[in-house]
Protein backbone atom coordinates (compact mmCIF):
# COMPACT_ATOMS: atom_id res chain seq x y z
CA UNK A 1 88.86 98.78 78.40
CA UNK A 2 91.24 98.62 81.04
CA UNK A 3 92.76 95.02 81.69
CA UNK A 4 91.49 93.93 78.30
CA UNK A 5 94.01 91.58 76.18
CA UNK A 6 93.34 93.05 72.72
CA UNK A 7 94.85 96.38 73.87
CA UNK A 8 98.64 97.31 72.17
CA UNK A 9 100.87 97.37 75.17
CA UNK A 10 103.58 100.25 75.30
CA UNK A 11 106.01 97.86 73.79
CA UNK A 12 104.24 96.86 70.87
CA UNK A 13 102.60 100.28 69.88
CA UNK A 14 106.19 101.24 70.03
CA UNK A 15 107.16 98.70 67.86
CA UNK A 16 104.72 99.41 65.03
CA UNK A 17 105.51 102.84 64.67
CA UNK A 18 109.30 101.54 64.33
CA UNK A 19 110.54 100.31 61.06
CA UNK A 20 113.03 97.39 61.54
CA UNK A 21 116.59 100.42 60.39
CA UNK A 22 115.26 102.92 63.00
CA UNK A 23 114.81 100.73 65.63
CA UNK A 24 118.71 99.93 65.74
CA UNK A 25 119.40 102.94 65.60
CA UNK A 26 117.00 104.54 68.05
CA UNK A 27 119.35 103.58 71.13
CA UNK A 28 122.53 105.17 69.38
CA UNK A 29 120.48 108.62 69.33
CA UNK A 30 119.21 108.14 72.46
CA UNK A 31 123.20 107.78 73.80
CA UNK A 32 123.86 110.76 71.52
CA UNK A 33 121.57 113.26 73.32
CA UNK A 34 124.27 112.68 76.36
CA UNK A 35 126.39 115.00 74.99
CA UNK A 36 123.64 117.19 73.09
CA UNK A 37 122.03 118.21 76.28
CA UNK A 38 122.88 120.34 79.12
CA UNK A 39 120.30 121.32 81.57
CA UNK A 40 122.68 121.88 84.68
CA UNK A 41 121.36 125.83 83.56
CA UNK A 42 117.94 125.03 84.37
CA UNK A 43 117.92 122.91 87.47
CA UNK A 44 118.28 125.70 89.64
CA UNK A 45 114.45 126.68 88.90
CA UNK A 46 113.19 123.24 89.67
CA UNK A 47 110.82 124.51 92.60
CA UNK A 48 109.08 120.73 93.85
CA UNK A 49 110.68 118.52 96.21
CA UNK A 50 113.04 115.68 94.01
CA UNK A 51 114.78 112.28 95.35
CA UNK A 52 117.35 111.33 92.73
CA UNK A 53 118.19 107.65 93.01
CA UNK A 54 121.65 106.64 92.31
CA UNK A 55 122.08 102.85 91.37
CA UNK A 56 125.90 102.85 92.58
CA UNK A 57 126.63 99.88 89.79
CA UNK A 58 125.42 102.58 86.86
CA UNK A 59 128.17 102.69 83.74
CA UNK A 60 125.10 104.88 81.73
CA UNK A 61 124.39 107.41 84.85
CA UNK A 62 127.49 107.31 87.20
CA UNK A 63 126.79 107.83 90.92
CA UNK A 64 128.97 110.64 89.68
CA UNK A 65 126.25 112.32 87.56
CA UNK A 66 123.11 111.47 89.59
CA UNK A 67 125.75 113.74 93.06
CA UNK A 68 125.62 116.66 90.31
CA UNK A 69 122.01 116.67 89.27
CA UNK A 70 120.83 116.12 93.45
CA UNK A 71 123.43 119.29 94.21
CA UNK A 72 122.23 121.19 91.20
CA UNK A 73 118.06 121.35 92.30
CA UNK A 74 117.14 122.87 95.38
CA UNK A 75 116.55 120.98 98.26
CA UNK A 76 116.99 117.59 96.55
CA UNK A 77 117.75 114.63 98.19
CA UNK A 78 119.64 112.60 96.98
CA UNK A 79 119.52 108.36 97.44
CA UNK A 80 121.93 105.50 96.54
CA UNK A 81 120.78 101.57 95.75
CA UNK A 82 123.45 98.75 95.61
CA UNK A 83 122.35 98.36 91.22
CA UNK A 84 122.46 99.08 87.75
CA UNK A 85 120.79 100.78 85.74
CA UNK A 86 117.79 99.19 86.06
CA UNK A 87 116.88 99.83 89.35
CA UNK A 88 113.44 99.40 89.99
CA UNK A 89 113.99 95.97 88.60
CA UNK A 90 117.11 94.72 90.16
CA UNK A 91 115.61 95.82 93.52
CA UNK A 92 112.29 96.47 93.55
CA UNK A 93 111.72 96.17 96.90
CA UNK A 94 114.36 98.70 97.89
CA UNK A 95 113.35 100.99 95.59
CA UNK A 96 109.82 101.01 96.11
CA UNK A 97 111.03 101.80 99.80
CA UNK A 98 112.84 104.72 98.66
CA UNK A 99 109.78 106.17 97.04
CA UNK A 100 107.78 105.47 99.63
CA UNK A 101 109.81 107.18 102.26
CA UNK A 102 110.23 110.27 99.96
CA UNK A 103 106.88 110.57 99.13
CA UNK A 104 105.26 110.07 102.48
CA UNK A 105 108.24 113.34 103.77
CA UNK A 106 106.84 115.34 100.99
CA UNK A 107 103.09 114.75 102.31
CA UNK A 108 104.38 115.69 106.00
């Protein structure tokens, strides 16, 4: 039921399937698959309109990385926000108005 308390949240159902050694090391793989994976081959087939948002105050993805994916798709566009990493929760606001924008452009 939606809204109901008793319900695992994301967090916690991914905590229970976690025992306490692979949870520390979960974000050490997760870093790992930087250098694992290359999909710059691939992005040139990405056929739907795409706003990458670079958070300019990124050390994981560098504004760097997010110019390289945006010139890699077709047609991307490609938007900067004055943040980290987390984005949509260091500026929401700004953010949300980034969507926004794209998404009502794509509906035009």
């Amino acid at each position: 039921m939606h809204g109901s308390t008793n319900a695992p949240t994301r967090r916690s159902r991914n905590r229970s399937n976690c025992s306490p050694p692979e949870c520390r090391r979960a974000p050490d793989a997760q870093l790992a698959l930087f250098g694992d994976i290359d999909v710059r081959a691939d992005l040139a087939r990405i056929a739907v309109p795409v706003l990458v948002v670079s958070p300019l105050g990124d050390l994981l993805i560098t504004p760097v990385h997010s110019r390289e994916l945006a010139e890699g798709i077709p047609g991307a566009r490609l938007a900067t926000l004055d943040c980290g990493h987390a984005n949509a929760s260091k500026g929401p606001a700004e953010w949300a108005e980034l969507i926004t924008k794209f998404l009502a452009a794509v509906d035009d």
